[in-house]
C-alpha atoms as a PDB file:
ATOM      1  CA  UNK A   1     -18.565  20.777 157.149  1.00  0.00           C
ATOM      2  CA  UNK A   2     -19.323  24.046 158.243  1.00  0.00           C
ATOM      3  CA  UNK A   3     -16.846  26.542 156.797  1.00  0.00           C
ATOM      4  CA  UNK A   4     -14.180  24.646 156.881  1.00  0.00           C
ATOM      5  CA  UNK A   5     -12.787  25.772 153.474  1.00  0.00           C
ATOM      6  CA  UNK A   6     -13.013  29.702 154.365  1.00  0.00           C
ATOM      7  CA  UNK A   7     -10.766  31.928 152.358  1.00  0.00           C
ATOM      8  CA  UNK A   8      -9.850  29.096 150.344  1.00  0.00           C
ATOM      9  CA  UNK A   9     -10.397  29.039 146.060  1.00  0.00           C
ATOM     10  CA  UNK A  10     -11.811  26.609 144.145  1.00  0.00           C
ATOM     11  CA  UNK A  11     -12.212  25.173 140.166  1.00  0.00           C
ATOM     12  CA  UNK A  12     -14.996  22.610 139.320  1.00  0.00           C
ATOM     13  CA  UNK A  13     -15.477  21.232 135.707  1.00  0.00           C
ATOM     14  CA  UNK A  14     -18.630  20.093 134.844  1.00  0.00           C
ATOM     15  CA  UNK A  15     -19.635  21.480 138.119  1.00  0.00           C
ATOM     16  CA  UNK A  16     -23.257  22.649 136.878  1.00  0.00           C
ATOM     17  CA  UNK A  17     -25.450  18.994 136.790  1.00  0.00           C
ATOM     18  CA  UNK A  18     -24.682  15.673 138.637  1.00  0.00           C
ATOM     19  CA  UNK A  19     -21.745  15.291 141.080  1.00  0.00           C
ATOM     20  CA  UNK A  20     -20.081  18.175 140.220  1.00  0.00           C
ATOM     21  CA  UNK A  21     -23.011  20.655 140.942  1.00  0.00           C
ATOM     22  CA  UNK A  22     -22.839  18.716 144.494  1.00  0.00           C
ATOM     23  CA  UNK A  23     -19.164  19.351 144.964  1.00  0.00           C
ATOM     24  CA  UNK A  24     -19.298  22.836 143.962  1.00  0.00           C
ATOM     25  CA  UNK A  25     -22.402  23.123 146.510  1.00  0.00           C
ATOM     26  CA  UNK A  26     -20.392  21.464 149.213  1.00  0.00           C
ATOM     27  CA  UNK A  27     -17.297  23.597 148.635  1.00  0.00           C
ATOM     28  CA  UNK A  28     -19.324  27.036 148.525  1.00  0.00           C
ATOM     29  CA  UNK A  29     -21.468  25.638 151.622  1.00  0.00           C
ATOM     30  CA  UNK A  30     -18.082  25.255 153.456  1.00  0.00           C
ATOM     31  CA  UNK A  31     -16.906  28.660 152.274  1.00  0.00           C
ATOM     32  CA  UNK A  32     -14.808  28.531 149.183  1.00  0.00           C
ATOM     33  CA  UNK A  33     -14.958  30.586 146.565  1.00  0.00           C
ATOM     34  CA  UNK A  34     -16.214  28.861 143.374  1.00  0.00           C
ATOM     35  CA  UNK A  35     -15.529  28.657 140.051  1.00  0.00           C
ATOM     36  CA  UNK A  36     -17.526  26.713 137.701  1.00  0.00           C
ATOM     37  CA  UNK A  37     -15.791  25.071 134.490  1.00  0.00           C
ATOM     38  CA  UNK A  38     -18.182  23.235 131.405  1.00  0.00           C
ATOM     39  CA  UNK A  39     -19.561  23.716 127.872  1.00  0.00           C
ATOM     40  CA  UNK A  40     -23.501  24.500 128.607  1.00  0.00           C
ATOM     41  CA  UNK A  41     -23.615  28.126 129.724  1.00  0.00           C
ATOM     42  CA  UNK A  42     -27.279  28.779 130.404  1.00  0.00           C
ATOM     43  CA  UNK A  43     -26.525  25.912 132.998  1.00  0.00           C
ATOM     44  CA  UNK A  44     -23.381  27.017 134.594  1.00  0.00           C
ATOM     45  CA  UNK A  45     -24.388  30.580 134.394  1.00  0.00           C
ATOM     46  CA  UNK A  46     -27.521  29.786 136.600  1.00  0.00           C
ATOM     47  CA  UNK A  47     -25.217  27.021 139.022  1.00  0.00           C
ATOM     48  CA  UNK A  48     -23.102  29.513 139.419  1.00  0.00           C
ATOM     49  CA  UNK A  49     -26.174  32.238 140.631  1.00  0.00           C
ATOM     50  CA  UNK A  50     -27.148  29.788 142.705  1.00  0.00           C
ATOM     51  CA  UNK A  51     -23.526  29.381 144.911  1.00  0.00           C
ATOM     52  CA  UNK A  52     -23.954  33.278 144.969  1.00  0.00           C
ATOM     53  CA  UNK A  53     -27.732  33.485 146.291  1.00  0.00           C
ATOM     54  CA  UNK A  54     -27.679  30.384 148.848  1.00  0.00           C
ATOM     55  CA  UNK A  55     -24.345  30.853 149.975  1.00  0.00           C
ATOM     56  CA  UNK A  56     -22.951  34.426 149.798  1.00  0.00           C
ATOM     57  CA  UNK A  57     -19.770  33.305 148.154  1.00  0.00           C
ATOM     58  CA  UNK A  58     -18.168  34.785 145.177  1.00  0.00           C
ATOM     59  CA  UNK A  59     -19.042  32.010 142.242  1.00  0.00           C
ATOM     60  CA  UNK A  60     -17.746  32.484 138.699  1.00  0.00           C
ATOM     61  CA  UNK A  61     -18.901  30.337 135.776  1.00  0.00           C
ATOM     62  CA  UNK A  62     -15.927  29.873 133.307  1.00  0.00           C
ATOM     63  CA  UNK A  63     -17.452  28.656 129.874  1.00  0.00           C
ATOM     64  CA  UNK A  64     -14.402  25.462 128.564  1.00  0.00           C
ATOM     65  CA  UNK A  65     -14.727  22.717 126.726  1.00  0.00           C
ATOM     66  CA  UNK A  66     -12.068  20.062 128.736  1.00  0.00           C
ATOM     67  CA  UNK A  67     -11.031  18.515 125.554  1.00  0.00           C
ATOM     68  CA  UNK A  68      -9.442  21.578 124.267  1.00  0.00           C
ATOM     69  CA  UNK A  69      -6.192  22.345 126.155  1.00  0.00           C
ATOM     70  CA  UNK A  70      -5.727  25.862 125.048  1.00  0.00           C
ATOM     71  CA  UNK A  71      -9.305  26.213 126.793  1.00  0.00           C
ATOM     72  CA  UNK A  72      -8.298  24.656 129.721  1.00  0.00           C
ATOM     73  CA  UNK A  73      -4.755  26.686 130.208  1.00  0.00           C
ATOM     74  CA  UNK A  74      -7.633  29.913 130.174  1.00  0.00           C
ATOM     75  CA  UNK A  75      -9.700  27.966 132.353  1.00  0.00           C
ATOM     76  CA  UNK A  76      -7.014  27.638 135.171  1.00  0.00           C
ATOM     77  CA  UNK A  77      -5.884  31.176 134.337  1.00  0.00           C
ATOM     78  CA  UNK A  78      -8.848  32.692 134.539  1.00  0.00           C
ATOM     79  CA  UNK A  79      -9.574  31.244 138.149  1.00  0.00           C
ATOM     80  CA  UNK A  80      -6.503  32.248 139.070  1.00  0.00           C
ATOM     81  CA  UNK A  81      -7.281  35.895 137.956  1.00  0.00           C
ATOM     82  CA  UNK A  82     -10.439  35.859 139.352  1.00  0.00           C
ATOM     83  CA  UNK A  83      -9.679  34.958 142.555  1.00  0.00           C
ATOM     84  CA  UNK A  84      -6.080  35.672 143.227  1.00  0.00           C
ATOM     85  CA  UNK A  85      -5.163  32.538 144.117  1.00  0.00           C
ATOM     86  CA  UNK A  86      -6.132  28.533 143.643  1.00  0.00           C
ATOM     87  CA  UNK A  87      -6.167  26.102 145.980  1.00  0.00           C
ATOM     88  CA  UNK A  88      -8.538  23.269 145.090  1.00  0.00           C
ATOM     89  CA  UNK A  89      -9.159  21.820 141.929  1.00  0.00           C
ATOM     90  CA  UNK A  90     -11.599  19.388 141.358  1.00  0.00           C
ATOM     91  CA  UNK A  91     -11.317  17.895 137.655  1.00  0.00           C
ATOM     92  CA  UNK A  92     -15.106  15.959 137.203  1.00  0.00           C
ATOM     93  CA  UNK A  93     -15.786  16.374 133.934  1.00  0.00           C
ATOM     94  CA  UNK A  94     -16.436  12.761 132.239  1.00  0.00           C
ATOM     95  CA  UNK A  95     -18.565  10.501 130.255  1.00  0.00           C
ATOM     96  CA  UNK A  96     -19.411   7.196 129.340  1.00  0.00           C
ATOM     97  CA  UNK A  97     -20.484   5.748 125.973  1.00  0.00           C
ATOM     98  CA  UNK A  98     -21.125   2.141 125.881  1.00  0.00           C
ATOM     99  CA  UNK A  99     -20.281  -0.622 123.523  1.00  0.00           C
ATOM    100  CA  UNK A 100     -18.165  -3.626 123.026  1.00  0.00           C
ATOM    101  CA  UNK A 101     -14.883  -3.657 122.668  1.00  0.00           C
ATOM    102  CA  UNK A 102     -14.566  -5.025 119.454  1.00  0.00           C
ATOM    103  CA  UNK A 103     -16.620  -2.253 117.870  1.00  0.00           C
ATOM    104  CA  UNK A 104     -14.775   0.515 119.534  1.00  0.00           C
ATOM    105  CA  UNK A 105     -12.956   2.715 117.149  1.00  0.00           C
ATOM    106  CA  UNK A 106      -9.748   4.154 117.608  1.00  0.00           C
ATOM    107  CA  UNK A 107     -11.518   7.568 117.345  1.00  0.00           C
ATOM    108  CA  UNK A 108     -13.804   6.360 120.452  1.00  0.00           C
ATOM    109  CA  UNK A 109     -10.614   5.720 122.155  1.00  0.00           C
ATOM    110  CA  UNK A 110      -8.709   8.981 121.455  1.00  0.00           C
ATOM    111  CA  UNK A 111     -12.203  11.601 122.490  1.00  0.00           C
ATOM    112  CA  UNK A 112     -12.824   8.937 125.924  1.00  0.00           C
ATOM    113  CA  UNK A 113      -9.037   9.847 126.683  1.00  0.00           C
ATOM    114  CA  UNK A 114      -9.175  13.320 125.492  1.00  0.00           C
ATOM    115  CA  UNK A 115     -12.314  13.947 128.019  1.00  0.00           C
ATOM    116  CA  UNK A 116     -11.070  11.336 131.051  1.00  0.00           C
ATOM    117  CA  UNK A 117      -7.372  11.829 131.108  1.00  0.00           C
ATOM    118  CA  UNK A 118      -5.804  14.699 129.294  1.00  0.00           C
ATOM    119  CA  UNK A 119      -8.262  16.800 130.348  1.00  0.00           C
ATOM    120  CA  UNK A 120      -7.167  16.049 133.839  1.00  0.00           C
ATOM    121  CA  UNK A 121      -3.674  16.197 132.539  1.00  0.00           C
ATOM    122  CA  UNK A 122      -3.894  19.761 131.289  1.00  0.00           C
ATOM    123  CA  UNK A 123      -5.500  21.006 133.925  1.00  0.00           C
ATOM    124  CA  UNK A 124      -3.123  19.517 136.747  1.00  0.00           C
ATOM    125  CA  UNK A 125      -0.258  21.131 134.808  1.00  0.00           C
ATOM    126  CA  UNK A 126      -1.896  24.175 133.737  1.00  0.00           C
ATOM    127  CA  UNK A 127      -2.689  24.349 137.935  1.00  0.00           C
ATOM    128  CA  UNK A 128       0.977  23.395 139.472  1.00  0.00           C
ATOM    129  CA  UNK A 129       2.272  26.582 139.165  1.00  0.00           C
ATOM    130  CA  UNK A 130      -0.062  28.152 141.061  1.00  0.00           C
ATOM    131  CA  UNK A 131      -0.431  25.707 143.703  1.00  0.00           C
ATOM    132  CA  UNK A 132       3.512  25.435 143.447  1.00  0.00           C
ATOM    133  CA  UNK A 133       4.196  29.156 144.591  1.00  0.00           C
ATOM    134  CA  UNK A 134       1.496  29.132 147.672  1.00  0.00           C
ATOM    135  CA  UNK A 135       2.739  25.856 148.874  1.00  0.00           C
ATOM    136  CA  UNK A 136      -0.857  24.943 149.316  1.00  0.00           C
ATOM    137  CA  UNK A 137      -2.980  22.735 146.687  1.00  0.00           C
ATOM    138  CA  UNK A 138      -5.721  20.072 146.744  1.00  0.00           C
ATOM    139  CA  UNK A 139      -6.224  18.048 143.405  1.00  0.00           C
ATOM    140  CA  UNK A 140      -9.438  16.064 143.880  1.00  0.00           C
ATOM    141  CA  UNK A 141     -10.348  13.676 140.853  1.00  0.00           C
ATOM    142  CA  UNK A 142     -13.394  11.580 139.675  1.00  0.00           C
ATOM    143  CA  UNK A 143     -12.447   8.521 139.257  1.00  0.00           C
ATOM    144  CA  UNK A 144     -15.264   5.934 138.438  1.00  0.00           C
ATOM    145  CA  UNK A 145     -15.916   2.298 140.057  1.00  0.00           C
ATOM    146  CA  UNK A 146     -16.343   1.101 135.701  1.00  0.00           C
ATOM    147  CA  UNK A 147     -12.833   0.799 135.642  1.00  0.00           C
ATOM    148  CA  UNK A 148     -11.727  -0.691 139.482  1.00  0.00           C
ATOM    149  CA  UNK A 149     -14.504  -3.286 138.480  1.00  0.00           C
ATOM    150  CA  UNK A 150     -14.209  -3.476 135.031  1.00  0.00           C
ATOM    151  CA  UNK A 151     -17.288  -2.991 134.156  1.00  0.00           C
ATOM    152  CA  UNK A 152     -18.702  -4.095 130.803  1.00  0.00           C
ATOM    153  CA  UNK A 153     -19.093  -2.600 127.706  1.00  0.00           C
ATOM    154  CA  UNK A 154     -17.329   0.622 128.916  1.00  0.00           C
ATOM    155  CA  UNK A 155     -13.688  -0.155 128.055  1.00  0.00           C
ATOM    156  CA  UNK A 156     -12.465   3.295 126.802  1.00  0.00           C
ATOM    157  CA  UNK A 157     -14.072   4.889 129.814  1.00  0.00           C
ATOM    158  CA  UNK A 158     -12.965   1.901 131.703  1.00  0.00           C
ATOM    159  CA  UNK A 159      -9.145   2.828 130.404  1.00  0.00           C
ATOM    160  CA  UNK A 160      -9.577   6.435 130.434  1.00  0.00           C
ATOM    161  CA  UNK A 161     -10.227   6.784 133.811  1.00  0.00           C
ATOM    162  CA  UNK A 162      -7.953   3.987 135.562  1.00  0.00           C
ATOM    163  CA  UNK A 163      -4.722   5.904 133.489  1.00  0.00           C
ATOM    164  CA  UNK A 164      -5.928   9.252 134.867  1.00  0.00           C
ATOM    165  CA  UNK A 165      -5.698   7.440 138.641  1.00  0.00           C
ATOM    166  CA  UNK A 166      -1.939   6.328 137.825  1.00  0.00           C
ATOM    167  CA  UNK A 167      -1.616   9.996 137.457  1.00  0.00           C
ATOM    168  CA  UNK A 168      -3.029  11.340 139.971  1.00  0.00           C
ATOM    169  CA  UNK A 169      -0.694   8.480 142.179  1.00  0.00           C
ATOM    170  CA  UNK A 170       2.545   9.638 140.147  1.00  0.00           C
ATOM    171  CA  UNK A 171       1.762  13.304 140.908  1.00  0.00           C
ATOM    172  CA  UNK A 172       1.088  12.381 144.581  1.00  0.00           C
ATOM    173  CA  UNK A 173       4.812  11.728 144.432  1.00  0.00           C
ATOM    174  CA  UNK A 174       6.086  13.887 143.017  1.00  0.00           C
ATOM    175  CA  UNK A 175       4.468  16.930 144.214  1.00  0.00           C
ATOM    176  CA  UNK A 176       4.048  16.746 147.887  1.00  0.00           C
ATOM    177  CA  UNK A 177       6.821  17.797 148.795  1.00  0.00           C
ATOM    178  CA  UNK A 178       5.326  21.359 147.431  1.00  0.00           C
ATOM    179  CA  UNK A 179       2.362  20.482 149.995  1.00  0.00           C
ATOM    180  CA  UNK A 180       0.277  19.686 147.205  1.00  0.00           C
ATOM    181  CA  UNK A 181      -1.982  16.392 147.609  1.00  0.00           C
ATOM    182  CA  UNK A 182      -3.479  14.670 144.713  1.00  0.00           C
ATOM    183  CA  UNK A 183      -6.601  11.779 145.506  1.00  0.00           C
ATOM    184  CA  UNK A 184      -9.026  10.549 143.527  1.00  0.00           C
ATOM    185  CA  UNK A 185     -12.766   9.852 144.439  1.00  0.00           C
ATOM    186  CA  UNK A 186     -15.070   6.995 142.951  1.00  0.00           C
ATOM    187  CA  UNK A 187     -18.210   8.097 143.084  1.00  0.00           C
ATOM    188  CA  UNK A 188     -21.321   6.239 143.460  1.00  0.00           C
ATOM    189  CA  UNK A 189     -24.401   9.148 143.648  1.00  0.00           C
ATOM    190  CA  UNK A 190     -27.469   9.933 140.905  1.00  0.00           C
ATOM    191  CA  UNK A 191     -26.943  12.296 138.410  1.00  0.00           C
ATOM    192  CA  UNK A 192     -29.779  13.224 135.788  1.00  0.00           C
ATOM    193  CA  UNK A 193     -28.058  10.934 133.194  1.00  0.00           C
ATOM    194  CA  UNK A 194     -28.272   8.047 135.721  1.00  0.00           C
ATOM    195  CA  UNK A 195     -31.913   8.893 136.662  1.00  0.00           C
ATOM    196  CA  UNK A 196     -33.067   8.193 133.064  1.00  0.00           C
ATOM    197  CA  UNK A 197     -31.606   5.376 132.788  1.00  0.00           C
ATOM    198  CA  UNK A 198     -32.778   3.740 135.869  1.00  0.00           C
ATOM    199  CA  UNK A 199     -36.257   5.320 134.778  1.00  0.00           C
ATOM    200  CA  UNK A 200     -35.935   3.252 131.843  1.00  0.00           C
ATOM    201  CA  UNK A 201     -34.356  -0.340 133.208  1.00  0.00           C
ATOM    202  CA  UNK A 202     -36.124  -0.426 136.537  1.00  0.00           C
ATOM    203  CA  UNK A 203     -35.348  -4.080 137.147  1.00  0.00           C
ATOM    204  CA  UNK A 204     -31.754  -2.880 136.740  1.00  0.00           C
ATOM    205  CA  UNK A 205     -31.943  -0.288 139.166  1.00  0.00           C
ATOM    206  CA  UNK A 206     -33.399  -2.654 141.583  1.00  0.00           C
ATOM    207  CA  UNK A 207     -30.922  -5.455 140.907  1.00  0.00           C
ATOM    208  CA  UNK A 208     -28.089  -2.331 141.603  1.00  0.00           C
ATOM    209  CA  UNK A 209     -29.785  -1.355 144.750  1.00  0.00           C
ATOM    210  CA  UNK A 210     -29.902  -4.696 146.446  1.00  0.00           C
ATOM    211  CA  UNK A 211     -26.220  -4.634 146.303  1.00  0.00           C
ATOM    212  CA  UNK A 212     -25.010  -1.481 147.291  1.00  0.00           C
ATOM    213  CA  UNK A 213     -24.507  -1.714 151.651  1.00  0.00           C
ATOM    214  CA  UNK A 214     -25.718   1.234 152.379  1.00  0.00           C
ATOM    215  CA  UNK A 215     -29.077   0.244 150.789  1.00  0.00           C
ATOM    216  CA  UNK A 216     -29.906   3.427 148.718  1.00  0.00           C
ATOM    217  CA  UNK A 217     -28.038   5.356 145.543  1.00  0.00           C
ATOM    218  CA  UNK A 218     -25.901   8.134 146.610  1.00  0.00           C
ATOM    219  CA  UNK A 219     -26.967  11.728 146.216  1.00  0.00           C
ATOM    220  CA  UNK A 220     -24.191  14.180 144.853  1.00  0.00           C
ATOM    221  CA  UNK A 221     -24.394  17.027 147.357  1.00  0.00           C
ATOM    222  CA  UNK A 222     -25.314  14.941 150.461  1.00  0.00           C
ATOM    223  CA  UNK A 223     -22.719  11.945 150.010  1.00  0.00           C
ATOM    224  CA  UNK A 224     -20.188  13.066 147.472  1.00  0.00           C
ATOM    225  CA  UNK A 225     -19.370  16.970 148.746  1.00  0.00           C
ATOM    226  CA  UNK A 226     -18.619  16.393 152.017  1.00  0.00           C
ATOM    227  CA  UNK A 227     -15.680  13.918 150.828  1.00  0.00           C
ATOM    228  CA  UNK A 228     -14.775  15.958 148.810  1.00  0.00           C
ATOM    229  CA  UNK A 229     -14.498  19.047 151.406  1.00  0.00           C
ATOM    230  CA  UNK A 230     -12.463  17.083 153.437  1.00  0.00           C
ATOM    231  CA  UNK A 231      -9.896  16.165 150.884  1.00  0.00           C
ATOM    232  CA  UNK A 232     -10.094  19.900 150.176  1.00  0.00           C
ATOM    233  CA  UNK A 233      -9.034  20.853 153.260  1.00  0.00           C
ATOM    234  CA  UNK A 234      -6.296  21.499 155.820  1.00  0.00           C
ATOM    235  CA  UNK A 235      -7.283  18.465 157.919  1.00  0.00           C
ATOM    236  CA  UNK A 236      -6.158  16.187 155.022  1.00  0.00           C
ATOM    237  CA  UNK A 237      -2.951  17.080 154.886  1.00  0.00           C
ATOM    238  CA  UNK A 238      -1.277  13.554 155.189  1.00  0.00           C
ATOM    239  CA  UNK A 239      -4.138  11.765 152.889  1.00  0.00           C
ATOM    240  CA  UNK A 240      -2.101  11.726 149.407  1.00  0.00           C
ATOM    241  CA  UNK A 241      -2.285   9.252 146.769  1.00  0.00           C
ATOM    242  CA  UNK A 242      -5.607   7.685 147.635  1.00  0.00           C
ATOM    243  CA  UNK A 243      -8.566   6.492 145.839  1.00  0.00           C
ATOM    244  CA  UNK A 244     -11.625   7.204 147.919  1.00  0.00           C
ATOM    245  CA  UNK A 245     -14.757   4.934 147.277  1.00  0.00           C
ATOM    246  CA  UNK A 246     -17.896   7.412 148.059  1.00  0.00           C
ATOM    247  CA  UNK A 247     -20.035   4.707 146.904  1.00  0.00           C
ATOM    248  CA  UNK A 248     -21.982   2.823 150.016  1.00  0.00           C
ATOM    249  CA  UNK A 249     -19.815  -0.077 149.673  1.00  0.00           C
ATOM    250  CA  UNK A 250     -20.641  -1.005 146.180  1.00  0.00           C
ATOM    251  CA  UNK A 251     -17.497  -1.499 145.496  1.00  0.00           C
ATOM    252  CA  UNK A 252     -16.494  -4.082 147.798  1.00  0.00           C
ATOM    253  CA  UNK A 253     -18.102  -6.924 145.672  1.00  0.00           C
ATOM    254  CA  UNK A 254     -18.891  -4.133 142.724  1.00  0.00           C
ATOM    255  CA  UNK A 255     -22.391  -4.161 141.296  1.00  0.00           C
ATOM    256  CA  UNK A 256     -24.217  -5.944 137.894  1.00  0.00           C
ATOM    257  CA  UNK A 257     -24.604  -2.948 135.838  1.00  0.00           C
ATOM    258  CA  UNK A 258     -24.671  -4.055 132.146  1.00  0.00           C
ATOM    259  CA  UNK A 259     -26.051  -1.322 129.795  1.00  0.00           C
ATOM    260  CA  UNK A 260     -27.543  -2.997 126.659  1.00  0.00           C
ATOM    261  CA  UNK A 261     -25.283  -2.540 123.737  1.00  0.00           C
ATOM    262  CA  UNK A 262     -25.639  -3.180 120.368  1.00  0.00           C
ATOM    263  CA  UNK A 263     -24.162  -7.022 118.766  1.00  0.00           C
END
């Protein structure tokens, strides 16, 4: 994907562990100028080295918590100041916490929304604007394979995420004509959270890999980025609206993951 994003600006939350770090080492690999959104500091702060060392591109860590949308409006704004301009924004930040439905609060509902959609909410609007005026924006957005599949024991997550791809669809709509596209991605690639757990339920993780096509897990900067550059880019131009599966072809007949959960 070799500098195929030159001159261009980019925002990444949670971009320092997982699939964002891959993204945001994709997008400084293909020459965009980074900036890395998330909570942990001492972790962004050092991603954030890292674009600068290995790839000679101005990187920026932006310390935000997602859920707060005061914090995201600076988040977006201080991109924007940073770089003069903002072109890509790649909203990544999520998480999952599993249990059945029936013992879901309505206060696990409202933080699984809070971090899944209106996050992405705030900082689509917060990024219009901006994207608006240079008649040039890609919004990329994680979507997850838990809710296409409805996977169990992950219904606010599940939710969360499937309402925050109706969004990105509506805003397809209704904002290409300002040559802004909006797509989502459902990733499929290890992140340290995953790797524990796979440590831990081995016959899971084999029972997962047997099923996936491509016949191994999916690594973040290797299989995630480089779908994600391309949405970022000038060649996608007429690819709006989509969900992208960057999964092996797990998701064509999904996958048994079933996280034990307490009764």
């Amino acid at each position: 994907m070799a500098r195929l994003l030159e001159g261009r600006a980019a925002l990444v939350t949670g971009g320092g562990q997982g699939v964002g770090q891959g993204v945001a080492r994709a997008l400084a690999a293909a020459g965009a100028r980074v900036a890395i959104a998330q909570r942990n500091s001492e972790q962004g702060e050092e991603e954030a080295r890292y674009l600068r060392d290995t790839h000679g591109t101005d990187a920026v860590f932006i310390k935000t918590d997602v859920t707060q949308p005061a914090q995201v409006e600076a988040m977006v704004k201080a991109a924007h100041d940073r770089f003069g301009q903002l072109d890509i924004l790649v909203n990544n930040a999520g998480a999952s916490f599993p249990k059945r439905i029936e013992n879901h609060s309505d206060e696990d509902m409202a933080g699984s929304f809070a971090l899944n959609y209106y996050a992405v909410f705030w900082a689509m609007k917060a990024a219009f604007p901006i994207m608006k005026a240079q008649r040039y924006g890609r919004v990329i957005n994680m979507g997850s394979l838990n809710g296409v599949n409805a996977h169990m024991f992950t219904v606010a997550y599940n939710a969360s995420k499937e309402a925050m791809r109706a969004l990105t669809r509506t805003a397809a709509v209704e904002w290409g004509p300002h040559g802004i596209t909006c797509n989502v991605i459902c990733p499929a690639a290890n992140s340290p959270q995953a790797s524990d757990y796979f440590a831990a339920n081995p016959d899971m993780a084999e029972a997962i890999l047997q099923q996936i096509p491509a016949g191994r897990f999916g690594e973040a900067e290797r299989d995630i980025g480089p779908a994600v550059v391309f949405l970022a880019s000038e060649g996608s131009a007429y690819l709006n609206g989509n969900t992208i599966f960057a999964s092996g072809g797990s998701q064509v007949n999904g996958v048994s993951w079933r996280p034990h959960v307490e009764d």
